[in-house]
Protein backbone atom coordinates (compact mmCIF):
# COMPACT_ATOMS: atom_id res chain seq x y z
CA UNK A 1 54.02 -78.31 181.94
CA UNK A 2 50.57 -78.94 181.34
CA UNK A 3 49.81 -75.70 182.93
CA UNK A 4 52.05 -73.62 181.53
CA UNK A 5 50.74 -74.70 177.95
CA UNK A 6 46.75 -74.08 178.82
CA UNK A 7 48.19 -70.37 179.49
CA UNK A 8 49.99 -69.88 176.88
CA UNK A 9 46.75 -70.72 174.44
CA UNK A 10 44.92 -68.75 176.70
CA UNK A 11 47.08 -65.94 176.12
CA UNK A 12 47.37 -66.43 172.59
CA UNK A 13 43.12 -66.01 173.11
CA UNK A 14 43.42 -62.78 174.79
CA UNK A 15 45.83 -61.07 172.16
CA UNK A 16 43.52 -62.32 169.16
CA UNK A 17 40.47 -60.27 171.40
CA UNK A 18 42.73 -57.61 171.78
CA UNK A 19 43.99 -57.59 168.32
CA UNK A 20 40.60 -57.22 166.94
CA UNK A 21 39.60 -54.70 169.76
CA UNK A 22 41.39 -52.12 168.45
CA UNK A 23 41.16 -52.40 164.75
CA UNK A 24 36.91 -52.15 165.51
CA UNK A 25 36.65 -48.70 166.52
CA UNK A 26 34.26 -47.94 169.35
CA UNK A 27 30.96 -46.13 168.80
CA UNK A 28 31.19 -42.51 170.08
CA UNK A 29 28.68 -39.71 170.43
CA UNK A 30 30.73 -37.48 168.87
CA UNK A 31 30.84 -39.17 165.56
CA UNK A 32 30.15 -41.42 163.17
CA UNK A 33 33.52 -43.48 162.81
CA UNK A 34 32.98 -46.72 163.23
CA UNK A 35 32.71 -50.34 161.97
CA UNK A 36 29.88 -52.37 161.15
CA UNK A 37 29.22 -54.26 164.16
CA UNK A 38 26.58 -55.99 162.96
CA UNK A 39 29.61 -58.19 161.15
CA UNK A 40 29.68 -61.96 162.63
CA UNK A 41 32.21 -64.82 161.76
CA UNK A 42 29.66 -67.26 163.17
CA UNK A 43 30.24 -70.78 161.39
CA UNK A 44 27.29 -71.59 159.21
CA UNK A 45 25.23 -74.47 159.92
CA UNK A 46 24.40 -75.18 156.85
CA UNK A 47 25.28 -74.05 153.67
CA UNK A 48 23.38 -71.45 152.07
CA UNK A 49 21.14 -71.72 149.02
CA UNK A 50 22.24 -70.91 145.23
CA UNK A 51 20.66 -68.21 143.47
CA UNK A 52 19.98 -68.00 139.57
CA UNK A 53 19.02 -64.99 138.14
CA UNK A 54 18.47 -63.25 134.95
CA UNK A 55 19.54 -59.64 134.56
CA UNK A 56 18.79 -56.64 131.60
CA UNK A 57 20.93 -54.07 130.17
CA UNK A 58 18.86 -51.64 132.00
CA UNK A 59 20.53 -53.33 135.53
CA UNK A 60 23.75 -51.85 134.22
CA UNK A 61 24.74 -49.07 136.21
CA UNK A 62 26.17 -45.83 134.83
CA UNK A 63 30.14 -46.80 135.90
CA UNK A 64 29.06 -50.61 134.36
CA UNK A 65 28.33 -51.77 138.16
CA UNK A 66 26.09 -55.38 136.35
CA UNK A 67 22.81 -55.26 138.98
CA UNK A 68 21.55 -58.80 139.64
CA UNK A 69 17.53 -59.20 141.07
CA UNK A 70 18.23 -60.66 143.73
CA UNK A 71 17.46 -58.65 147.44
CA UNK A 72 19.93 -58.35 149.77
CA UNK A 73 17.16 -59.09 152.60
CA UNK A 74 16.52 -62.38 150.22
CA UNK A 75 20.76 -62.88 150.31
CA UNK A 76 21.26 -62.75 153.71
CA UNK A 77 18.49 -64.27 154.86
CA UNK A 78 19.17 -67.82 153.09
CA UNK A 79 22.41 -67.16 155.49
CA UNK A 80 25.05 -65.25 153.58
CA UNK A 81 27.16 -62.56 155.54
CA UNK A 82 29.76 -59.94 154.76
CA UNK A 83 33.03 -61.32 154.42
CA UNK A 84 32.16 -64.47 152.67
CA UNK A 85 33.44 -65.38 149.11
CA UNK A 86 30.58 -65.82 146.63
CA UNK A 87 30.93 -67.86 143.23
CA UNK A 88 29.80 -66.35 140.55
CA UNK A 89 29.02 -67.76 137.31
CA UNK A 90 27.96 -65.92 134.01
CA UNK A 91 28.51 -66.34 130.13
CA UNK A 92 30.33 -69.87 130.17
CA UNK A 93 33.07 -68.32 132.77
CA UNK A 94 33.38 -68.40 137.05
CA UNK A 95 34.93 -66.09 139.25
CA UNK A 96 35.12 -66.41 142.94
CA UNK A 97 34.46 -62.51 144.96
CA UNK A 98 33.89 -61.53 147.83
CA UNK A 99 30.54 -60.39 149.14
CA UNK A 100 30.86 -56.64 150.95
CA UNK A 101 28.63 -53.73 151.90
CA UNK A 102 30.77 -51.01 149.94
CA UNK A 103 33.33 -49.79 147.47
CA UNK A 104 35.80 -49.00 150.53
CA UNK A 105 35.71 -52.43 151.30
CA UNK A 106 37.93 -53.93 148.62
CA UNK A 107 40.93 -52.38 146.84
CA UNK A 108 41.13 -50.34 143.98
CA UNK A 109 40.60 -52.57 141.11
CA UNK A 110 39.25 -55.55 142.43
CA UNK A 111 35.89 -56.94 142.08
CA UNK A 112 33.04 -57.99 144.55
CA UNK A 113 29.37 -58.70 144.91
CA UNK A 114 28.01 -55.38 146.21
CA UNK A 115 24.85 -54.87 148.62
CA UNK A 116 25.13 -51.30 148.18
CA UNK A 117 22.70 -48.78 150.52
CA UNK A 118 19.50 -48.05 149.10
CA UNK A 119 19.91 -50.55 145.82
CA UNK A 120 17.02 -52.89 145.25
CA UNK A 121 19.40 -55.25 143.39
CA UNK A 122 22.97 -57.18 144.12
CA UNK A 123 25.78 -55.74 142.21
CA UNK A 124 28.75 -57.32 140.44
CA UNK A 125 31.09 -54.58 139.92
CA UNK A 126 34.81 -53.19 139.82
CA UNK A 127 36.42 -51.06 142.37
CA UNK A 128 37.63 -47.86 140.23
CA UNK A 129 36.30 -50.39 137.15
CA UNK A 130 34.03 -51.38 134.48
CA UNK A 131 32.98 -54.87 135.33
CA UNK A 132 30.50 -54.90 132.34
CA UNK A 133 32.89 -54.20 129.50
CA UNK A 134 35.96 -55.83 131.36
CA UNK A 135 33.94 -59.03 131.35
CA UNK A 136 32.31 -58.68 128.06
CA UNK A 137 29.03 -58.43 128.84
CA UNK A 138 27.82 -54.84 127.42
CA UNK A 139 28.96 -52.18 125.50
CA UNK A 140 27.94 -48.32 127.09
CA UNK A 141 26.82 -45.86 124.36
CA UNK A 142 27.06 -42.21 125.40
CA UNK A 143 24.59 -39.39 123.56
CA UNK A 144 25.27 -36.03 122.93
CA UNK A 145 23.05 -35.37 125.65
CA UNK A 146 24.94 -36.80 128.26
CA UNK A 147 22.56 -39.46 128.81
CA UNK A 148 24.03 -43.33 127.85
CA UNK A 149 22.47 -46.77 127.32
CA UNK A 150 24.10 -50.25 127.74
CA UNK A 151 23.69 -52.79 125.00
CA UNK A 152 25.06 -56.78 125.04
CA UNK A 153 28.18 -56.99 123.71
CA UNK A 154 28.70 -59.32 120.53
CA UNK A 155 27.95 -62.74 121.09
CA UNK A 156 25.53 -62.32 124.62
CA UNK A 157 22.26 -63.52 124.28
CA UNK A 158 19.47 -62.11 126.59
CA UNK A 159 18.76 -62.36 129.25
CA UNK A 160 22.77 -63.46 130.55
CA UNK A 161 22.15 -65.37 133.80
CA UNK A 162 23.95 -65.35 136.85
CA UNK A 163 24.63 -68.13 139.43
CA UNK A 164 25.72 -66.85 142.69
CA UNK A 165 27.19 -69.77 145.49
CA UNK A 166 29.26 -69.77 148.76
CA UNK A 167 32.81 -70.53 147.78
CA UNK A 168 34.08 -69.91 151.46
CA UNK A 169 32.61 -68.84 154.78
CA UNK A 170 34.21 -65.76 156.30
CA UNK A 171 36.94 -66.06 154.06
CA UNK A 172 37.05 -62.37 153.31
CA UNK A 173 36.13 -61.25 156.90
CA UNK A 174 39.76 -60.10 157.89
CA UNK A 175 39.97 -57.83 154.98
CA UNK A 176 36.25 -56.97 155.54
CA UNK A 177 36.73 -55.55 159.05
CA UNK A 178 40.25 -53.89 157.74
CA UNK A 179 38.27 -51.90 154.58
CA UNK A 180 35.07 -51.55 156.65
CA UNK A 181 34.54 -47.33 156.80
CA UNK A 182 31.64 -46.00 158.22
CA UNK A 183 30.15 -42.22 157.71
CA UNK A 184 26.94 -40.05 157.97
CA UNK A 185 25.69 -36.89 156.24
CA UNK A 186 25.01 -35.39 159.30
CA UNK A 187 27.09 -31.97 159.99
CA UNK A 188 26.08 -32.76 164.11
CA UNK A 189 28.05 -36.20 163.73
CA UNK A 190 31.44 -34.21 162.85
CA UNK A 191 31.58 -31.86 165.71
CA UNK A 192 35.06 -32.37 165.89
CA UNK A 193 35.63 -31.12 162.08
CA UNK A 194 35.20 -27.67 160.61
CA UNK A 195 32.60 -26.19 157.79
CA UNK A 196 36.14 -27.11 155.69
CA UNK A 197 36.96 -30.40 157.22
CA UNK A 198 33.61 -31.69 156.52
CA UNK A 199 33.08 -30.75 152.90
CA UNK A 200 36.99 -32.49 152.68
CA UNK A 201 37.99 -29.16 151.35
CA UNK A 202 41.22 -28.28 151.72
CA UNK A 203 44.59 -26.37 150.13
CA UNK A 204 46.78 -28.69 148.28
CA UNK A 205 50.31 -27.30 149.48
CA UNK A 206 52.84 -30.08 149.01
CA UNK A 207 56.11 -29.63 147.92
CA UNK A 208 56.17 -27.64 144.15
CA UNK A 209 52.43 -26.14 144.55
CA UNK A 210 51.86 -22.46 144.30
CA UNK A 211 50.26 -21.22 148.01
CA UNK A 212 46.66 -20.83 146.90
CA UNK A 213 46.64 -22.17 143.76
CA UNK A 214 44.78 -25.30 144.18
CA UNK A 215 42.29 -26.94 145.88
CA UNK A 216 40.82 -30.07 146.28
CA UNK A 217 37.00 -30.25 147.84
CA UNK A 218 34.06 -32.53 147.96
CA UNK A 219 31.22 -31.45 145.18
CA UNK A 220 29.79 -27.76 145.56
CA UNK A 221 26.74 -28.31 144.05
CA UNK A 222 25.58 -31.65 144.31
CA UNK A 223 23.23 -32.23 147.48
CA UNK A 224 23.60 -35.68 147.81
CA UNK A 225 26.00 -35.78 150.60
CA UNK A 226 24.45 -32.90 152.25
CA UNK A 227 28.11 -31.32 152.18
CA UNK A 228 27.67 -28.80 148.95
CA UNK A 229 26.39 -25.46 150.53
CA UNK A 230 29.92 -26.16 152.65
CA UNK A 231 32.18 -26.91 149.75
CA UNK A 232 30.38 -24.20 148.22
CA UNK A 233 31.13 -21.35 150.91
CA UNK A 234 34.20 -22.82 150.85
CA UNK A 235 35.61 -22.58 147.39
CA UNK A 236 34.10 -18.72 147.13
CA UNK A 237 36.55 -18.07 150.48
CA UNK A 238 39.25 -19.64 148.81
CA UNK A 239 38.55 -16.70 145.93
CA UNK A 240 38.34 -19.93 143.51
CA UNK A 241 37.86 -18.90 139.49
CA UNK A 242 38.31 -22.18 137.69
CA UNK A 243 36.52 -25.47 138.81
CA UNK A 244 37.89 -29.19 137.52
CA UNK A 245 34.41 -30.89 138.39
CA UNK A 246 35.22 -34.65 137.34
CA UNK A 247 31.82 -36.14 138.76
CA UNK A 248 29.13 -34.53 136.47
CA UNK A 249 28.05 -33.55 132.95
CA UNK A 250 26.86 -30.09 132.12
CA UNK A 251 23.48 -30.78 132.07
CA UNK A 252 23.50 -32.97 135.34
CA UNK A 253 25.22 -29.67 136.92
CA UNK A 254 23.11 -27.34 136.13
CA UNK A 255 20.06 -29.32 136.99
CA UNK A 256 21.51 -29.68 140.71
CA UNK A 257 18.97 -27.34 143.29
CA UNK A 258 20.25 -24.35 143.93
CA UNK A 259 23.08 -24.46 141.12
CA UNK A 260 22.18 -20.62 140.03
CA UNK A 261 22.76 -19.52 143.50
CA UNK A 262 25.55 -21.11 144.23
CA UNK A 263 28.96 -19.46 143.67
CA UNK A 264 30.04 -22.76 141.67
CA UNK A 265 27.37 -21.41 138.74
CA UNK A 266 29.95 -17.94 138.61
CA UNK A 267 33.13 -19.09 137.92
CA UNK A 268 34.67 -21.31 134.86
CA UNK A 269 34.23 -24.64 134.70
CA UNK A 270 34.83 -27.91 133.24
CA UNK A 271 32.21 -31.04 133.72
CA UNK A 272 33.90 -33.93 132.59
CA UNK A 273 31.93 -36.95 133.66
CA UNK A 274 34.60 -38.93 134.72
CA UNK A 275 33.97 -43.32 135.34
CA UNK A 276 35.78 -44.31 138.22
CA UNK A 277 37.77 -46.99 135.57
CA UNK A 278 41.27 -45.05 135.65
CA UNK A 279 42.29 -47.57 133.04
CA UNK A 280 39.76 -47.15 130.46
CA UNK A 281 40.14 -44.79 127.11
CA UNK A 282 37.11 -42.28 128.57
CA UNK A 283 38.52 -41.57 131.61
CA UNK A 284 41.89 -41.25 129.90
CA UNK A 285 40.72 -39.01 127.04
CA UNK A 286 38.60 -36.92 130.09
CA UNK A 287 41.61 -36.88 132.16
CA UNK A 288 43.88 -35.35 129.27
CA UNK A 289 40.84 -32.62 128.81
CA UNK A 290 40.89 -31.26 132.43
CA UNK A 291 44.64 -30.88 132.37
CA UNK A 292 44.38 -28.66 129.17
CA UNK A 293 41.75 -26.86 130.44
CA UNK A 294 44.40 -26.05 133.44
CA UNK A 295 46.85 -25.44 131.24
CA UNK A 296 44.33 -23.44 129.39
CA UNK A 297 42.96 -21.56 131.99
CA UNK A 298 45.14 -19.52 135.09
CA UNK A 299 43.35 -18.65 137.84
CA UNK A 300 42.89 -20.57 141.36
CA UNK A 301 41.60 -23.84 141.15
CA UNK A 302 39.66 -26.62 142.79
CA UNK A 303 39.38 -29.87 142.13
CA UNK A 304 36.04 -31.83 142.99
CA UNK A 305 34.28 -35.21 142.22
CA UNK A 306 31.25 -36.25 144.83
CA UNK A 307 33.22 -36.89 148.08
CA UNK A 308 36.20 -35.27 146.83
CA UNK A 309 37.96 -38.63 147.38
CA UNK A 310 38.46 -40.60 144.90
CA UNK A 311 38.51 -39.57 141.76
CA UNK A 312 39.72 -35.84 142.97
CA UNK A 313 42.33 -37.80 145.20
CA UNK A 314 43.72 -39.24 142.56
CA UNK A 315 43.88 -36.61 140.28
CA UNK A 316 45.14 -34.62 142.48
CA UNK A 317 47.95 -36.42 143.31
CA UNK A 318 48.92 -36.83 139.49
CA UNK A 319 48.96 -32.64 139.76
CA UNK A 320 50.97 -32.96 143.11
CA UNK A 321 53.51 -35.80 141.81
CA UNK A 322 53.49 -33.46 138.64
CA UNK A 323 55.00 -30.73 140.75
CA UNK A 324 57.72 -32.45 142.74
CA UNK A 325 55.72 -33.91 145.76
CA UNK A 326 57.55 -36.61 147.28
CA UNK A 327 55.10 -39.84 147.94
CA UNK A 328 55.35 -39.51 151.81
CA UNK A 329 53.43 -36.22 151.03
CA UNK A 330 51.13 -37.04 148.40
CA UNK A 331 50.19 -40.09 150.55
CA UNK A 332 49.51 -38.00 153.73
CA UNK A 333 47.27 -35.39 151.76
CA UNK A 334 45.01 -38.32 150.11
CA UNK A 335 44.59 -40.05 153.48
CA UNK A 336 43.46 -36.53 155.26
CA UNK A 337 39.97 -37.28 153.07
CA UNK A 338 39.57 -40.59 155.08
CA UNK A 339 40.19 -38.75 158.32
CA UNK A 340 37.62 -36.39 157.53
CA UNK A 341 34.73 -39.04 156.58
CA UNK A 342 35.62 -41.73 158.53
CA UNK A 343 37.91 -40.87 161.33
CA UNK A 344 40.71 -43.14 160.16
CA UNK A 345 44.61 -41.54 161.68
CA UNK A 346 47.89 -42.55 160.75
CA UNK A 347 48.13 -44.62 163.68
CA UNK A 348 44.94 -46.51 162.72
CA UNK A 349 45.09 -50.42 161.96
CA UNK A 350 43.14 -49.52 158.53
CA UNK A 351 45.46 -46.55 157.57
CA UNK A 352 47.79 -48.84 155.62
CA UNK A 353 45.50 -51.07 154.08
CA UNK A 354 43.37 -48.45 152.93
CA UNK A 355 46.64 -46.25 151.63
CA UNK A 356 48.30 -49.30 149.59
CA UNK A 357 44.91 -51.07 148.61
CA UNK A 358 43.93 -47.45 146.34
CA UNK A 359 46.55 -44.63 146.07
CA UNK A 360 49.35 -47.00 146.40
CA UNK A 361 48.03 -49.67 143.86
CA UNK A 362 46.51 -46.78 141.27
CA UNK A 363 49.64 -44.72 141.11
CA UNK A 364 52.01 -47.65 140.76
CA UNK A 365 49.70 -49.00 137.66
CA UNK A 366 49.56 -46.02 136.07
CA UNK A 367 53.41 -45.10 136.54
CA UNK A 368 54.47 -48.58 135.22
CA UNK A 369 56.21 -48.58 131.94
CA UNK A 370 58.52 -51.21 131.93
CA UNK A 371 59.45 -55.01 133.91
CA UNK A 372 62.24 -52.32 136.16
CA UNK A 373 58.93 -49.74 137.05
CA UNK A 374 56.73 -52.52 138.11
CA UNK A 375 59.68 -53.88 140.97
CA UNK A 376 60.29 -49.88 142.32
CA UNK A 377 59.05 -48.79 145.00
CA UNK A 378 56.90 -45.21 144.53
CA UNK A 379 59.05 -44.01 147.42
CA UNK A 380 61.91 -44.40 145.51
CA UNK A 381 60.53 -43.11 142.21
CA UNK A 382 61.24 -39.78 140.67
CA UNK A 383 57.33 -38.51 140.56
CA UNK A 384 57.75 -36.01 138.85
CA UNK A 385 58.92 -38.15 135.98
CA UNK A 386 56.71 -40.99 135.98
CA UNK A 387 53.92 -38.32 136.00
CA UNK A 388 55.28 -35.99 133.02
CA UNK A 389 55.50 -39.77 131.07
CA UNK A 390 51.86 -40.73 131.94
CA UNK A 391 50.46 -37.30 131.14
CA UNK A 392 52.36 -37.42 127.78
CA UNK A 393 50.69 -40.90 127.27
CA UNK A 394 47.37 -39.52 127.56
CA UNK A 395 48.43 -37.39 124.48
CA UNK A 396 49.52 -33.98 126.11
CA UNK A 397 52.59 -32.20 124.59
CA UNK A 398 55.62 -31.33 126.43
CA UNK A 399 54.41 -27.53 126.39
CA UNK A 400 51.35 -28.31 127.68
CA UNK A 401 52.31 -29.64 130.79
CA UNK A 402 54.64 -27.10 130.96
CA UNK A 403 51.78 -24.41 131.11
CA UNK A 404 50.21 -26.73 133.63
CA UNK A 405 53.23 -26.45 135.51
CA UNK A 406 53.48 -22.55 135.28
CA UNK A 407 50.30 -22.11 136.53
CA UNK A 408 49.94 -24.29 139.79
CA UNK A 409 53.21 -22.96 141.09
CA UNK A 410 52.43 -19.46 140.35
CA UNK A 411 51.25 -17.56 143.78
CA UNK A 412 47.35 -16.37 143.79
CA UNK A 413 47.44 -12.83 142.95
């Protein structure tokens, strides 16, 4: 007896190796799909340091991301990892977050400390969010220009000051590993992808859609990802005439490098500057603009924010739900942009988690009108519907989204 129960921990060892084996993707040559392996659940010693630190409305990001001087070198070093949960205290109030590397590590709507790549600061900030003006800490101010500035909201004093303490070792590091997407902007680490696959530019032909009436594509004309002059080749083979760019202003657009070569600087277009904050009035009021300018406008379109990802995978599916697309399909066309940047398949441990933790949880907030929306499934759900009513919240008129309608089911030519 005494045997047979040393085993059976031993084999309840092995599967929790295994287990975690194949949600880590291995390394390959071929690409650059895989986790952070740098990521350690090691128990700490002893527990790190507190920080205090004083932070400017100039720390404020664009998208309200609050930037806190404090290093990450200086953060992990006093023996803070990924995965833990972080106190944070500010303004008279404490919330407990977790501490990740990236956006794509928490859910859509839910906040963390951020050691984003290539920051000099921490962030506090909101997945698809506002943290600053959800929290009551500034109030953005847009010009005419485009430009914007943050100012304290009533009542904050400067500087507001920031505590930051371990609440929990690790206790994030499950989800961590689950969220944790790796990528490169390297066209040699996607040898498996096309010109197409790697600018995540594709033809949006679920159920409803007009064959070659829309598109959905990573930005044309923005060289940050080093995927534009692709997106850009692509769109003009796709005989594209009217771009939805939700990432930039005018102004930011045109001052891209090589914008008045590019085929993107021939055709119509609509910069509307979109936050990531699906909830607040701007991006509603944006939102409402792009689909009149559809409506507006006939002609073969393309959708694009940055990585054509987020923002464009969500507005996208609005247009596909819009147009009779069960959720099975919308769901399957959103996930093909994670298969193209980070490798993840259907069969994938993260697939799931990624799927409910943003599409999933975005759609079902949005398309929740009443107690009876809020306990339905989106599988069950008549799409169409739900995204008729949301549009017609966002102040669109029934003939409007007829016209939007007409259009993306007409065929190109």
């Amino acid at each position: 007896m005494k045997y047979l129960k040393s085993n059976t921990i031993l084999s309840k060892i092995v599967i929790f190796i295994l287990f975690w084996a194949l949600i880590i993707p291995a390394v390959g040559n071929e690409n650059a799909y895989a986790a952070d392996s740098e990521v350690t659940t090691a128990v700490k010693a002893n527990k790190p340091k507190s920080f205090k630190a004083e932070t400017q409305p100039g720390n404020i990001s664009k998208y309200g991301n609050v930037g806190i001087p404090v290093t990450c070198e200086e953060f992990l070093a006093a023996g803070y990892e990924f995965g833990d949960i972080v106190k944070v205290k500010f303004l008279g109030t404490s919330i407990s977050v977790p501490f990740v590397s990236n956006f794509s590590d928490i859910d859509s709507g839910d906040s963390a400390m951020f050691a984003l790549d290539g920051q000099e600061y921490l962030f506090i900030a909101v997945n698809m969010g506002d943290f600053a003006t959800s929290n009551g800490i500034a109030v953005k101010t847009v010009n005419e220009d485009g430009s914007f500035t943050w100012n304290w909201a009533e009542g904050v004093t400067e500087p507001v000051k920031f505590k930051i303490s371990l609440k929990k070792a690790g206790g994030y590091y499950n989800e961590y590993v689950l969220h944790k997407l790796s990528s490169t902007n390297e066209r040699e680490d996607y040898a498996k992808l096309s010109d197409e696959e790697f600018a995540n530019f594709r033809e949006v032909t679920t159920t409803g859609m007009g064959k070659g009436v829309l598109y959905r594509t990573s930005s044309p004309i923005n060289p940050r990802d080093n995927r534009n002059a692709y997106a850009d080749a692509a769109i003009k083979k796709a005989g594209v005439t009217v771009m939805i760019n939700l990432a930039d202003d005018e102004n930011t657009a045109k001052g891209y490098e090589g914008y008045e070569e590019s085929y993107y600087s021939t055709i119509k277009s609509i910069e509307l500057d979109m936050t990531a904050d699906y909830e607040s009035e701007d991006f509603r009021a944006k939102l409402a603009e792009g689909l009149r300018f559809i409506a507006g406008n006939p002609g073969v379109y393309a959708v694009n924010c940055t990585e054509g990802k987020d923002r464009a995978g969500f507005v996208t599916a609005l247009l596909e739900c819009l147009m009779g697309a069960s959720y099975e399909e919308v769901a399957d066309d959103y996930m093909v942009s994670f298969y193209n940047y980070y490798g993840v398949t259907k069969d994938d441990k993260r697939y799931e988690p990624i799927l409910s933790g943003n599409l999933a949880k975005t759609l079902k907030s949005v398309f929740t009108f009443t107690k009876k929306d809020k306990k339905r499934e989106l599988s069950s759900m008549n799409l169409a519907k739900y995204a008729k009513k949301y549009f017609k919240s966002l102040g669109l008129t029934s003939k409007e989204i007829k016209k939007i309608k007409k259009n993306l089911s007409a065929a190109k030519g």
